[in-house]
N, C-alpha and C. Protein backbone atom coordinates (compact mmCIF):
# COMPACT_ATOMS: atom_id res chain seq x y z
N UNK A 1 91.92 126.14 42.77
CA UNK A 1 92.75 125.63 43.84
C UNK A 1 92.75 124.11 43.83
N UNK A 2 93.89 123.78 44.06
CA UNK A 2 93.91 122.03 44.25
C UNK A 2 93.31 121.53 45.57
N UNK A 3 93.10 119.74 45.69
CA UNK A 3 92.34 119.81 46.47
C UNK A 3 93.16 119.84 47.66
N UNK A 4 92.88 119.07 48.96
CA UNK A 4 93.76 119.41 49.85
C UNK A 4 94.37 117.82 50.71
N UNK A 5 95.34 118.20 50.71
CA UNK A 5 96.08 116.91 50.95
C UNK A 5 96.99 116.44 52.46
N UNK A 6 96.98 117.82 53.30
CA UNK A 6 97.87 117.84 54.56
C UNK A 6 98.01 116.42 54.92
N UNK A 7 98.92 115.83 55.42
CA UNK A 7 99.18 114.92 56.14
C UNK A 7 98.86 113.92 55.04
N UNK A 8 98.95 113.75 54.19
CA UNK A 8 98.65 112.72 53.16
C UNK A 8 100.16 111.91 52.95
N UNK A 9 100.32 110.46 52.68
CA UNK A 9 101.46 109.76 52.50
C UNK A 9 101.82 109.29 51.10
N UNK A 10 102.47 110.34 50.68
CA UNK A 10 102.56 110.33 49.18
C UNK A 10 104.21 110.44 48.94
N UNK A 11 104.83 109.24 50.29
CA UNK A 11 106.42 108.95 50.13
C UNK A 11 106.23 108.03 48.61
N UNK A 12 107.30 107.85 48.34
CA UNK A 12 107.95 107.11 46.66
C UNK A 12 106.81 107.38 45.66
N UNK A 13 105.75 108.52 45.68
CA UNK A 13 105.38 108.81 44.75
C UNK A 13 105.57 109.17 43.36
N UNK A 14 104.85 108.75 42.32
CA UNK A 14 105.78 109.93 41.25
C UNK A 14 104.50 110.79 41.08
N UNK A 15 105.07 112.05 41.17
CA UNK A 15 104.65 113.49 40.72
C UNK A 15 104.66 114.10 40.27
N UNK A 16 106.20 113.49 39.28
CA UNK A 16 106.63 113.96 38.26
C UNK A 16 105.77 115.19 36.93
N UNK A 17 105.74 116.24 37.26
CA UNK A 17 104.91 117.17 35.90
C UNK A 17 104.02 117.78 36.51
N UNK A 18 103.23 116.95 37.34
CA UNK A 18 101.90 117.07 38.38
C UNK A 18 101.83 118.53 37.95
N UNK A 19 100.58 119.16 38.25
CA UNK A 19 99.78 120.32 38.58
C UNK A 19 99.82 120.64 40.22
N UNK A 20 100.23 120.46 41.10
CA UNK A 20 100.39 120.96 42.74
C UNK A 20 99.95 122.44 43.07
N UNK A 21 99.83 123.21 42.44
CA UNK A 21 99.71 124.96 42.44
C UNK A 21 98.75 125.07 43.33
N UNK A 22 99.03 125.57 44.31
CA UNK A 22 98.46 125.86 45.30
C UNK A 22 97.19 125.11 46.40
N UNK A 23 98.63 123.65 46.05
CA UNK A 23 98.21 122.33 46.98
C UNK A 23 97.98 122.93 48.51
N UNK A 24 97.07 122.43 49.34
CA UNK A 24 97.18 121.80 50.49
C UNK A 24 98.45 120.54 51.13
N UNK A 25 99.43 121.04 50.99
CA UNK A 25 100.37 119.54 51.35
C UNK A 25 100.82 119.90 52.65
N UNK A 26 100.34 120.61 53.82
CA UNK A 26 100.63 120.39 55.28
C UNK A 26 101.39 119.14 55.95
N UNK A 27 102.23 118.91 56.30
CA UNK A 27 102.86 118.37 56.69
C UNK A 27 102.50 116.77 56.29
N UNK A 28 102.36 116.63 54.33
CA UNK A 28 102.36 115.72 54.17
C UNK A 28 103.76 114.57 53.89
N UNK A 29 103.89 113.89 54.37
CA UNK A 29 104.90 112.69 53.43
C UNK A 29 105.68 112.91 51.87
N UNK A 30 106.64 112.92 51.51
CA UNK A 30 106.87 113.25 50.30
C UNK A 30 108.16 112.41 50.26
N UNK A 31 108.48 111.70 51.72
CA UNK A 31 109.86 111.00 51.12
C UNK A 31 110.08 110.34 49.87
N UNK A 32 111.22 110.76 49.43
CA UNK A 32 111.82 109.88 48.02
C UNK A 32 110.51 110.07 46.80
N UNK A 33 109.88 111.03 47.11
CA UNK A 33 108.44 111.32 46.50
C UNK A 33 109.26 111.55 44.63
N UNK A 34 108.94 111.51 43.60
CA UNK A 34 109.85 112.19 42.65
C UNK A 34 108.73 113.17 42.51
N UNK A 35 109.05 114.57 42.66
CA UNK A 35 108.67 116.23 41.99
C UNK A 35 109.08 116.96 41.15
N UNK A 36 109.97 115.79 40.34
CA UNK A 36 110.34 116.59 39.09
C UNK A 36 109.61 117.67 38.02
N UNK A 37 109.62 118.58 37.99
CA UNK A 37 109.00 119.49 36.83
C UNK A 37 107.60 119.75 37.57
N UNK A 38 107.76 119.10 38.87
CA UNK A 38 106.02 119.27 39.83
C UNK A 38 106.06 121.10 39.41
N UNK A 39 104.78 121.25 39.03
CA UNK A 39 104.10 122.64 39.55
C UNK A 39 103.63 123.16 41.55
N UNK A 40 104.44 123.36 41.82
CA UNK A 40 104.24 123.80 43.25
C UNK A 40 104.00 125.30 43.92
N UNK A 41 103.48 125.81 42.75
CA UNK A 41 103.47 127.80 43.08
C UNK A 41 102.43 127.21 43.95
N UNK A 42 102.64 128.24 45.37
CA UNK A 42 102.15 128.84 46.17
C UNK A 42 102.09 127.57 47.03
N UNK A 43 101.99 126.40 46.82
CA UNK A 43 101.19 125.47 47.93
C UNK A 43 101.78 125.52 48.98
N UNK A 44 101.13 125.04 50.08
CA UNK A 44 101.62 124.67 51.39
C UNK A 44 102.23 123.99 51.73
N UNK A 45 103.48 123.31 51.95
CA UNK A 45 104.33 122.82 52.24
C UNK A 45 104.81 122.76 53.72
N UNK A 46 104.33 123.40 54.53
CA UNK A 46 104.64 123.75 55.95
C UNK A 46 104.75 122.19 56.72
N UNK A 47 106.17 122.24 57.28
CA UNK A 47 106.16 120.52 57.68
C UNK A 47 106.05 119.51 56.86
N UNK A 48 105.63 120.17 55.75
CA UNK A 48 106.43 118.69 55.23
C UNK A 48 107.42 118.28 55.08
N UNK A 49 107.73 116.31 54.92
CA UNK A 49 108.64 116.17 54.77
C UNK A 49 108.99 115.38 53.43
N UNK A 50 110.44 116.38 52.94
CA UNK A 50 110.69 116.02 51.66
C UNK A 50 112.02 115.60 51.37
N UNK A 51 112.43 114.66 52.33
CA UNK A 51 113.98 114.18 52.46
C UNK A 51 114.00 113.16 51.15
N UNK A 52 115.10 113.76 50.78
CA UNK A 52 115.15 112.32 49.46
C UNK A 52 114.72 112.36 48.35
N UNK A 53 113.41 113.34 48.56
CA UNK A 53 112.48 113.75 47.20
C UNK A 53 113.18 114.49 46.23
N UNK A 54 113.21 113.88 45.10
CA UNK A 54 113.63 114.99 43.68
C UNK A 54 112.94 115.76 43.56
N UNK A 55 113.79 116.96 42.98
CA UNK A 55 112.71 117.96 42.63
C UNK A 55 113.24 119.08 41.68
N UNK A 56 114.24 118.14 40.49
CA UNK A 56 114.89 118.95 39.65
C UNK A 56 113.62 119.87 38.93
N UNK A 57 114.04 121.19 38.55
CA UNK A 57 113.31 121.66 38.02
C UNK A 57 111.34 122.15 38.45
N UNK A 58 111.54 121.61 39.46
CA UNK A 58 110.27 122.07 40.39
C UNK A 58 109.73 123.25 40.38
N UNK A 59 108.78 123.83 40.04
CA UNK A 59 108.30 125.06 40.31
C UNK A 59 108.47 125.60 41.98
N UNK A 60 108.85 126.33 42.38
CA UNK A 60 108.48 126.29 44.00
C UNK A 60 108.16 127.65 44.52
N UNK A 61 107.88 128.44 43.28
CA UNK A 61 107.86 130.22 43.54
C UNK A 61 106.58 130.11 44.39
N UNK A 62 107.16 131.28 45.35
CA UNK A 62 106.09 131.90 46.26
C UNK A 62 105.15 130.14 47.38
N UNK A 63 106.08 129.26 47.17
CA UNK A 63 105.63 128.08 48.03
C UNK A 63 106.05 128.61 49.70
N UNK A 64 105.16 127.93 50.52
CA UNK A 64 105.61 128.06 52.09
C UNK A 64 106.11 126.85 52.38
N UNK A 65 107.61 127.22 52.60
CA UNK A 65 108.59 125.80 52.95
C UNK A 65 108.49 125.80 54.89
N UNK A 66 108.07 126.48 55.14
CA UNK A 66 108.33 126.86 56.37
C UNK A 66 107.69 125.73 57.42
N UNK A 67 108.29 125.46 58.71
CA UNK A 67 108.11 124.79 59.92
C UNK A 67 108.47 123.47 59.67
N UNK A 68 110.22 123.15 59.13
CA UNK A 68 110.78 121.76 58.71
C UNK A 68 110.83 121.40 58.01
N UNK A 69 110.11 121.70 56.86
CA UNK A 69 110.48 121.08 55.77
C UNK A 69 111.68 120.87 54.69
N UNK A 70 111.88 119.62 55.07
CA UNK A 70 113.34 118.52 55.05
C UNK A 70 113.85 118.52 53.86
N UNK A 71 114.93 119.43 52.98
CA UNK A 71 114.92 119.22 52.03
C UNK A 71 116.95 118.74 52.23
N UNK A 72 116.73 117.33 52.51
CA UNK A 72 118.10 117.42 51.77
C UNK A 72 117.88 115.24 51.32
C-alpha cells in the first residue's frame, strides 16, 4: 500500500507515471497536478480536488472518486 497523503497539496505537481495504487489522497489538492499515465487503482480520491489536473491515460480502475471530486 502507498503511503498516505489525505489533504496533502500536491497542486502543479508532476505525477506523471507515478505508482499512486492504492494512495491515501483524501481530499488532497491536485489542481493543475499533471497524472498522466499516474497509476491510481483503487486509491482514495474522496474530495479531492482535481480541477485542471491532466490525467490522459491515468489508471483510475476501481478508484473512489466520490464526495466532489472536481474533475473538469
Amino acid at each position: 500500500a502507498q503511503g498516505k497523503l489525505s489533504g496533502a497539496n500536491l497542486s502543479h505537481c508532476d505525477l506523471s507515471n507515478a505508482n499512486l495504487s492504492t494512495a491515501d489522497l483524501f481530499a488532497a489538492h491536485l489542481t493543475k497536478a499533471d497524472l498522466s499515465g499516474c497509476n491510481l487503482y483503487r486509491a482514495d480520491l474522496r474530495g479531492a480536488d482535481l480541477r485542471g489536473a491532466k490525467m490522459k491515460r491515468a489508471i483510475l480502475k476501481e478508484a473512489d472518486l466520490r464526495g466532489g471530486a472536481l474533475l473538469y
